[in-house]
C-alpha atoms as a PDB file:
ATOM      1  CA  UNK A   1     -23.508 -27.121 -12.801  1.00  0.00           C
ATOM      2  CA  UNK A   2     -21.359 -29.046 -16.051  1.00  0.00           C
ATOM      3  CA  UNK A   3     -19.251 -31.815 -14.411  1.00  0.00           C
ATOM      4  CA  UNK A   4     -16.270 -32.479 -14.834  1.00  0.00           C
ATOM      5  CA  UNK A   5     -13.939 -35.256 -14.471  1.00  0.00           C
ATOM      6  CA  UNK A   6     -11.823 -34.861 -12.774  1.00  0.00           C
ATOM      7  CA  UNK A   7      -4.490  -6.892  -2.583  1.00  0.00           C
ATOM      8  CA  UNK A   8      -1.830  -8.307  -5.055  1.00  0.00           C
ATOM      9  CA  UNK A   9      -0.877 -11.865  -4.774  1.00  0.00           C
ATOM     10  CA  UNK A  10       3.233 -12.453  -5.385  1.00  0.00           C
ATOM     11  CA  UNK A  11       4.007 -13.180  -8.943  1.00  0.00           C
ATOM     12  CA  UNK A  12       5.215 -15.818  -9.598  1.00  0.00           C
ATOM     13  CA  UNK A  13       7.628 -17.370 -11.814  1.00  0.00           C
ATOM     14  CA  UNK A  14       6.079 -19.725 -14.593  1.00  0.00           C
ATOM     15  CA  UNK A  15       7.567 -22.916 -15.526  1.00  0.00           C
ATOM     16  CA  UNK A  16       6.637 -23.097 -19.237  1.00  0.00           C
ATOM     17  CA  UNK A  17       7.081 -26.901 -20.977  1.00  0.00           C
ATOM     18  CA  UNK A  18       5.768 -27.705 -24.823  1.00  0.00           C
ATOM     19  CA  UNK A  19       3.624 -30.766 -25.600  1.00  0.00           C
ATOM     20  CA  UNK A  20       5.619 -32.693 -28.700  1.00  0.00           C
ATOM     21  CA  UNK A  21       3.984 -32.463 -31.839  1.00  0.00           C
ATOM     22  CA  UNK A  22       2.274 -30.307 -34.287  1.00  0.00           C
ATOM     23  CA  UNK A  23       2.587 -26.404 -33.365  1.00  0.00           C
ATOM     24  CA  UNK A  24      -1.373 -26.537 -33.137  1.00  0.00           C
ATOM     25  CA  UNK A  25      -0.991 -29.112 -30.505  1.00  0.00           C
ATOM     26  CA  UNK A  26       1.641 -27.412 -28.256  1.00  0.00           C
ATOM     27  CA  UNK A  27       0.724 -26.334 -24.746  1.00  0.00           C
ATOM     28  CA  UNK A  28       1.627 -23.782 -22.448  1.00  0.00           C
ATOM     29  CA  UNK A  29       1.705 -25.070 -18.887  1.00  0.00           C
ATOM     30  CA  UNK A  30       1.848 -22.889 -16.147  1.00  0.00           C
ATOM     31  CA  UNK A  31       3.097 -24.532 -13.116  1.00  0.00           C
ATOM     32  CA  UNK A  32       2.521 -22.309 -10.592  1.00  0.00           C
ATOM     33  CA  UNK A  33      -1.457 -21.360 -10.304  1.00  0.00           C
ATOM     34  CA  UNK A  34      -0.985 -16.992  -9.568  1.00  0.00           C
ATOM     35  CA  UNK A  35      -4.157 -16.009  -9.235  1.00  0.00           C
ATOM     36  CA  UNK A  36      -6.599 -13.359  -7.401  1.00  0.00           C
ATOM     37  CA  UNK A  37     -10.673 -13.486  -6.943  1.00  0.00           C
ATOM     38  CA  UNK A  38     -13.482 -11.675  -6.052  1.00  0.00           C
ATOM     39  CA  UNK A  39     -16.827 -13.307  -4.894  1.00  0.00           C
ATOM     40  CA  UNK A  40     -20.081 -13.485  -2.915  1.00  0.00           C
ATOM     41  CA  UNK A  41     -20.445 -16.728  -0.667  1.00  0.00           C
ATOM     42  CA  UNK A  42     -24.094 -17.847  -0.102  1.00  0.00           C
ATOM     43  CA  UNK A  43     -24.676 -20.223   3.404  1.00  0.00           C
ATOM     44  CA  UNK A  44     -27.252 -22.645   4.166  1.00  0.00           C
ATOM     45  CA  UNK A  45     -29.834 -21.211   6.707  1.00  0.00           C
ATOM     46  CA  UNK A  46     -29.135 -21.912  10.529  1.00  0.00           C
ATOM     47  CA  UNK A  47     -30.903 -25.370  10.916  1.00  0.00           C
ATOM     48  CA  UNK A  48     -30.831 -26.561   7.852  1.00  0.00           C
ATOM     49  CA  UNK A  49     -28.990 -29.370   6.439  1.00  0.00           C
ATOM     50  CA  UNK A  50     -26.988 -30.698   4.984  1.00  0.00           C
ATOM     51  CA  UNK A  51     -25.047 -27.392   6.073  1.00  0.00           C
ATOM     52  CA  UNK A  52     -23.898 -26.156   2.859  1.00  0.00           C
ATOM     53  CA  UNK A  53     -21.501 -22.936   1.119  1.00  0.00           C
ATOM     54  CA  UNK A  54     -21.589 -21.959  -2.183  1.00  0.00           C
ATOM     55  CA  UNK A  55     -19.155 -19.591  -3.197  1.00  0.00           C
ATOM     56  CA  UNK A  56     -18.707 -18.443  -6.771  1.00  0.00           C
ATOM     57  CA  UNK A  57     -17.211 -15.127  -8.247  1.00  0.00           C
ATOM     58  CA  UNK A  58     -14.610 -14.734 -10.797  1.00  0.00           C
ATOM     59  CA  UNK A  59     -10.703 -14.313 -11.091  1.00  0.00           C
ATOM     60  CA  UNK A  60      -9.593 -10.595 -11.599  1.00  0.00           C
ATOM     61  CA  UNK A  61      -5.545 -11.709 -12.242  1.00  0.00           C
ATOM     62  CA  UNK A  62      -4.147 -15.082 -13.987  1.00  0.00           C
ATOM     63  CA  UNK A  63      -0.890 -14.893 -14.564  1.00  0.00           C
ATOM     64  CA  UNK A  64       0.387 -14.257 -18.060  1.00  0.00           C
ATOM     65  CA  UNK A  65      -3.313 -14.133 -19.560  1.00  0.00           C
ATOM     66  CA  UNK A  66      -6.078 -11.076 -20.170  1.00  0.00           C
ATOM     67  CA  UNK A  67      -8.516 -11.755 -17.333  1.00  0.00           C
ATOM     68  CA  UNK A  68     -11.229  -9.270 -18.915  1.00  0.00           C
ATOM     69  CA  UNK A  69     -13.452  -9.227 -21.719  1.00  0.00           C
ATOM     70  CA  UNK A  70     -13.386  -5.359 -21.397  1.00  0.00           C
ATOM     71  CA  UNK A  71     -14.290  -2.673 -18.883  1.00  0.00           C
ATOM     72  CA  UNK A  72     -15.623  -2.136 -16.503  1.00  0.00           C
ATOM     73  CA  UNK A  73     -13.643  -4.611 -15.251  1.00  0.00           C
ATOM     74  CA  UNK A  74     -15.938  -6.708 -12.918  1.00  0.00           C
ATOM     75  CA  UNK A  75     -18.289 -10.214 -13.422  1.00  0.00           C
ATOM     76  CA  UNK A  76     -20.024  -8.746 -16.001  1.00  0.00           C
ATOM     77  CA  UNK A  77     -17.098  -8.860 -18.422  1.00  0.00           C
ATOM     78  CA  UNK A  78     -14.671 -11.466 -16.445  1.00  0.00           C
ATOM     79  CA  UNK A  79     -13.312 -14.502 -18.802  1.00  0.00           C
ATOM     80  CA  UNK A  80     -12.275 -16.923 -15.595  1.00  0.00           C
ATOM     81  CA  UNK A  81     -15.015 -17.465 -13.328  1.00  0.00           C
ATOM     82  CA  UNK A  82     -15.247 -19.908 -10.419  1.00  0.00           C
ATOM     83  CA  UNK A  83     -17.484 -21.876  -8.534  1.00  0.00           C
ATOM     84  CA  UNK A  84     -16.965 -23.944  -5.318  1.00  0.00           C
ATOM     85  CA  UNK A  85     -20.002 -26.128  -3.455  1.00  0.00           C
ATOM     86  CA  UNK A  86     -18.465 -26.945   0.264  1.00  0.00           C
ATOM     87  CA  UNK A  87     -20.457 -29.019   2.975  1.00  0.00           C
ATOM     88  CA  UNK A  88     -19.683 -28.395   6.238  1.00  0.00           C
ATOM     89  CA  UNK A  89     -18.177 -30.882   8.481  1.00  0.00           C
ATOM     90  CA  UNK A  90     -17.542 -28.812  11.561  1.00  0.00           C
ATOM     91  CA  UNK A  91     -17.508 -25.590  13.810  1.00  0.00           C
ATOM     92  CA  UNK A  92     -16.043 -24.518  16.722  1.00  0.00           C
ATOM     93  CA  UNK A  93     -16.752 -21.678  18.883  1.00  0.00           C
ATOM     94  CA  UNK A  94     -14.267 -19.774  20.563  1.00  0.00           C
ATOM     95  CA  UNK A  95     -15.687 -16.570  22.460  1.00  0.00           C
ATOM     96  CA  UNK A  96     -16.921 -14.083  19.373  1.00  0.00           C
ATOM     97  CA  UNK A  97     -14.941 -16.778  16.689  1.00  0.00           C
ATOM     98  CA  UNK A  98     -16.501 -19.047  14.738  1.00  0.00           C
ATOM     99  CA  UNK A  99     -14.091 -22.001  13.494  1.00  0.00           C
ATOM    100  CA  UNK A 100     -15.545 -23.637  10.275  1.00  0.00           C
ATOM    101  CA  UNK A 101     -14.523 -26.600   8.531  1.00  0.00           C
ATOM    102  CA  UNK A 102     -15.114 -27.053   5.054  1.00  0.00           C
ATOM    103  CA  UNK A 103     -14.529 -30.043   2.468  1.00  0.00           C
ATOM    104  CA  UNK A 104     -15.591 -30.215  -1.335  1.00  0.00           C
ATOM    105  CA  UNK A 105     -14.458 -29.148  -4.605  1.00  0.00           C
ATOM    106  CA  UNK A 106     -13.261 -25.800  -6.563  1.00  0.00           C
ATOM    107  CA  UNK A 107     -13.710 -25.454 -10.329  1.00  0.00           C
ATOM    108  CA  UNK A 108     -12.560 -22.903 -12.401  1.00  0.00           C
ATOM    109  CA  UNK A 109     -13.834 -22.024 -15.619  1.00  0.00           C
ATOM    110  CA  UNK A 110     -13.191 -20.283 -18.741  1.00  0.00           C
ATOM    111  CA  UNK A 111     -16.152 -18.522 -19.969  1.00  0.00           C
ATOM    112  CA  UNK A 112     -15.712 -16.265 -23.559  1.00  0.00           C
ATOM    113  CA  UNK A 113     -19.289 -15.629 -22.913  1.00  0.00           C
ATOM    114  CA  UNK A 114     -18.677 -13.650 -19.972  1.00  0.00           C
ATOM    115  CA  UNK A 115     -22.724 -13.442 -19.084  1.00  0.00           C
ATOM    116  CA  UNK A 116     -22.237 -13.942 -14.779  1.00  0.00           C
ATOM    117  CA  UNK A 117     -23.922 -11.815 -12.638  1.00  0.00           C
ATOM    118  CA  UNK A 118     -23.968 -12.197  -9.080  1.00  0.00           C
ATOM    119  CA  UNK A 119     -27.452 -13.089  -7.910  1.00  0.00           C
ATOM    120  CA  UNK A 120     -27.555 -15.445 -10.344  1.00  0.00           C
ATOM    121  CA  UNK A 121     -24.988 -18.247  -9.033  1.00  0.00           C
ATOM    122  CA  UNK A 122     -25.549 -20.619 -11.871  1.00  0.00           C
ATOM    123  CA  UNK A 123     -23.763 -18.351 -14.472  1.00  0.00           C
ATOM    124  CA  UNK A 124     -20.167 -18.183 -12.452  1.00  0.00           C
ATOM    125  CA  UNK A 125     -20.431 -22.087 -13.702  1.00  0.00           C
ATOM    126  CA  UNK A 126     -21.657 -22.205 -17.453  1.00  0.00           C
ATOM    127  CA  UNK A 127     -18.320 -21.781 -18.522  1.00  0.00           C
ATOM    128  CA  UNK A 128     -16.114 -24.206 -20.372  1.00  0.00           C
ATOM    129  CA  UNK A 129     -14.264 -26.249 -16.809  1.00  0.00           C
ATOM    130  CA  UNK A 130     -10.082 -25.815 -16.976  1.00  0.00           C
ATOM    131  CA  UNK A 131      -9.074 -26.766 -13.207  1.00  0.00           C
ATOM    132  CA  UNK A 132     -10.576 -28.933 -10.570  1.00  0.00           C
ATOM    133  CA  UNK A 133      -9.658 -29.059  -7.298  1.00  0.00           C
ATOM    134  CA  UNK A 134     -10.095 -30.922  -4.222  1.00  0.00           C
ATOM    135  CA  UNK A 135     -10.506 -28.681  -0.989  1.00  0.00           C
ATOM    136  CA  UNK A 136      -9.963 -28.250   2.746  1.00  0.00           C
ATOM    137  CA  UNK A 137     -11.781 -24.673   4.334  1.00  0.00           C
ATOM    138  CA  UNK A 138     -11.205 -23.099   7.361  1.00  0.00           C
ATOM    139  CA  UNK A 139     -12.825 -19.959   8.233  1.00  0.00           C
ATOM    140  CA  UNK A 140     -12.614 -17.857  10.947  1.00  0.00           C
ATOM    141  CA  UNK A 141     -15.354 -15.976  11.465  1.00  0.00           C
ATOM    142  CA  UNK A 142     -15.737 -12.973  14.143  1.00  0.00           C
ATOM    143  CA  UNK A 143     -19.477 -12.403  14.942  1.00  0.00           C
ATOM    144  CA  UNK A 144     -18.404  -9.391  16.366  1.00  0.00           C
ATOM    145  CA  UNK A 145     -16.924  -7.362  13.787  1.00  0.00           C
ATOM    146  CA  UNK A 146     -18.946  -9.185  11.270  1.00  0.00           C
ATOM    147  CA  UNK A 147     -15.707 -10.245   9.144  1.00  0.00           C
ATOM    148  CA  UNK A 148     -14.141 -13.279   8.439  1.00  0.00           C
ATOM    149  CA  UNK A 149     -10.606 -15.033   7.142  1.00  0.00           C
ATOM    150  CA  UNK A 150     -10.379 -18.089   4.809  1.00  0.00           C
ATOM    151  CA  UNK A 151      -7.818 -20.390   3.987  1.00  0.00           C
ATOM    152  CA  UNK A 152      -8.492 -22.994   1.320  1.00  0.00           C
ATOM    153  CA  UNK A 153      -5.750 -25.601   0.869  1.00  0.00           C
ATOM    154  CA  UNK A 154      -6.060 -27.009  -2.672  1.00  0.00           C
ATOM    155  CA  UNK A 155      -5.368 -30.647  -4.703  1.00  0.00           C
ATOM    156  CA  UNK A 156      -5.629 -30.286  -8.483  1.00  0.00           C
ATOM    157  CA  UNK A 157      -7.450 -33.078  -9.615  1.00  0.00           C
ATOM    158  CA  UNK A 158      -7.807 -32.427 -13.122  1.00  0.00           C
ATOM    159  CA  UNK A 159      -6.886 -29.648 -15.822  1.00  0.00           C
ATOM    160  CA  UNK A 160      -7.952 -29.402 -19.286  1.00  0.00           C
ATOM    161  CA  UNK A 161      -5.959 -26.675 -21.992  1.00  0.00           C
ATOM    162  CA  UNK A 162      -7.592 -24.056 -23.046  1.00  0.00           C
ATOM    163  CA  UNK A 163      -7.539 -22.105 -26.354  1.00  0.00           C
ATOM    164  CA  UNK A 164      -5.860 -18.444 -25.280  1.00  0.00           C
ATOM    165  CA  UNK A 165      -5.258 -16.173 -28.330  1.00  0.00           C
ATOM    166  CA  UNK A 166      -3.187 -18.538 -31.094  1.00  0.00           C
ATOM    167  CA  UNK A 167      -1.613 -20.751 -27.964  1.00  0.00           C
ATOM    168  CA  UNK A 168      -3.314 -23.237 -25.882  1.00  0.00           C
ATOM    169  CA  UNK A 169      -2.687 -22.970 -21.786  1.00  0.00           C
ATOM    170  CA  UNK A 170      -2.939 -25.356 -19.236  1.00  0.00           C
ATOM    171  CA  UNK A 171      -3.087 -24.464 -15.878  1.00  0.00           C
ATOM    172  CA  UNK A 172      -1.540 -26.219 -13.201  1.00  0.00           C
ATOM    173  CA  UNK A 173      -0.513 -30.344 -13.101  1.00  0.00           C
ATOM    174  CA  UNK A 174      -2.831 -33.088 -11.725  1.00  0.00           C
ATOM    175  CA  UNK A 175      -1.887 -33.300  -7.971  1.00  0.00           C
ATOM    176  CA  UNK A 176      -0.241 -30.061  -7.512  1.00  0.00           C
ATOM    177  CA  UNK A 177      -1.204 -28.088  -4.774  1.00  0.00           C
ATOM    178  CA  UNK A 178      -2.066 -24.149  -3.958  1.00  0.00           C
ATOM    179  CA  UNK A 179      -3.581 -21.973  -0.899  1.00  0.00           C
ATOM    180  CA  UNK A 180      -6.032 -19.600  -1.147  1.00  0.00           C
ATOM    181  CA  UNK A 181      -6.101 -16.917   1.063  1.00  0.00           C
ATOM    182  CA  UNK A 182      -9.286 -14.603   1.047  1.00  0.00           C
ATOM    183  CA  UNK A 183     -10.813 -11.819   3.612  1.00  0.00           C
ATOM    184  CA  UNK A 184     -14.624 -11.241   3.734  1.00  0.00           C
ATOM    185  CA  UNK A 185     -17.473  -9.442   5.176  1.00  0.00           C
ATOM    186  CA  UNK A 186     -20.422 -10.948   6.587  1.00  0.00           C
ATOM    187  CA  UNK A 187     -23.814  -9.683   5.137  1.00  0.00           C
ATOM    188  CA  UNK A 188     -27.092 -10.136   7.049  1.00  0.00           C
ATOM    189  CA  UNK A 189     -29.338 -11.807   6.664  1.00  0.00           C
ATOM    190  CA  UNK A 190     -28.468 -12.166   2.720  1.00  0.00           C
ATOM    191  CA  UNK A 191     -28.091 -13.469   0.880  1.00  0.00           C
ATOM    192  CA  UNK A 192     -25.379 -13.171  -0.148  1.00  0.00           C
ATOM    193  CA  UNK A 193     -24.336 -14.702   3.303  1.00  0.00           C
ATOM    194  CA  UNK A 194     -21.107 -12.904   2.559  1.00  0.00           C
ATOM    195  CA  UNK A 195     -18.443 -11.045   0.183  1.00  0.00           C
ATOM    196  CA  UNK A 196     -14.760 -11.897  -0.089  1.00  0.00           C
ATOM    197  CA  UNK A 197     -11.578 -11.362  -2.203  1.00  0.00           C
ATOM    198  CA  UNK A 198      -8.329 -12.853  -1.783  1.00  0.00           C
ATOM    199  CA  UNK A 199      -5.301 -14.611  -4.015  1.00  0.00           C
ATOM    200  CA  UNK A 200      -3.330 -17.673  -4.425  1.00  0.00           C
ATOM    201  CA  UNK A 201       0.009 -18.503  -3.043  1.00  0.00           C
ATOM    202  CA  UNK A 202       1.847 -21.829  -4.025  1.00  0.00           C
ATOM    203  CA  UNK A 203       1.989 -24.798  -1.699  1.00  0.00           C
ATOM    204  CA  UNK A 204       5.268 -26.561  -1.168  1.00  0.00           C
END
């Protein structure tokens, strides 16, 4: 993976400034990070550690931009992809709920190519990286029912423009913060370990 240095959501307004300078050097900043995704999570085995998720997919709404090459509109043809590698640090069980704890780092990229496939977990992170954040995941898992609820509390640690039509975009400020709210199925025994969607609400 490159490094990098560091259900409808709400819209949201944007708060739009404009670098100084030459026209070809003016940004588009979007303060508020609107966005919804649809993935595949893939766990460590039971016993194994470092206990490890990997969760990758790709965003199906950014606000104000195309998030499709064309149709069918799905990973195969998605021009934001993401891709998140989360140790675990704890779990607690409560009855049929399983309480995870989560810490590590979420990347978004833009990727023209739009070549990902799931089953291949590599390609949701070949793309050109335009957000970084820092991350704290809790999921509640039912072993029951078999389904699960996430909330991802994120820290922008860096953002990079990108080239979007004949403007350049920018996506969120260094330090600014965003939940993520997603609702998933397990899958057994995978992998995938699991398959989620959710969006982005702003943080306060």
């Amino acid at each position: 993976m490159k490094a990098f240095p560091l259900a409808a959501a709400t819209l949201v307004a944007l708060a739009v400034t404009t670098v100084s300078g030459a026209q070809s050097d003016s940004v588009r900043k979007v303060r508020d990070v609107s966005l919804e995704l649809v993935g595949e999570v893939t766990n460590t085995p039971p016993g194994v550690t470092p206990a490890t998720s990997t969760q990758v997919g790709y965003l199906s709404y950014v606000v104000g931009l195309k998030a499709f090459k064309g149709e069918p509109a799905n990973e195969t043809t998605a021009l934001f992809t993401f891709y998140a590698q989360l140790p675990t640090v704890r779990v607690i069980s409560d009855g049929p709920l399983r309480i995870i704890t989560r810490l590590g780092t979420f990347t978004i990229y833009r990727d023209l190519s739009a070549n990902s496939r799931f089953g291949e977990p590599d390609t949701f992170g070949d793309g050109r990286p335009i957000l970084v954040a820092s991350v704290r995941q809790q999921v509640v898992s039912d072993t029951v029912s078999g389904t699960f609820t996430t909330l991802n509390r994120n820290t922008i640690t860096a953002t990079k423009p990108f080239a979007a039509g004949k403007r350049r975009v920018q996506v969120g400020l260094v330090g600014e913060k965003f939940n993520t709210v997603l609702t998933g199925h397990l899958n057994m025994p995978g992998p995938p370990s699991g398959y989620f969607a959710g969006y982005t609400v702003a943080s306060h």
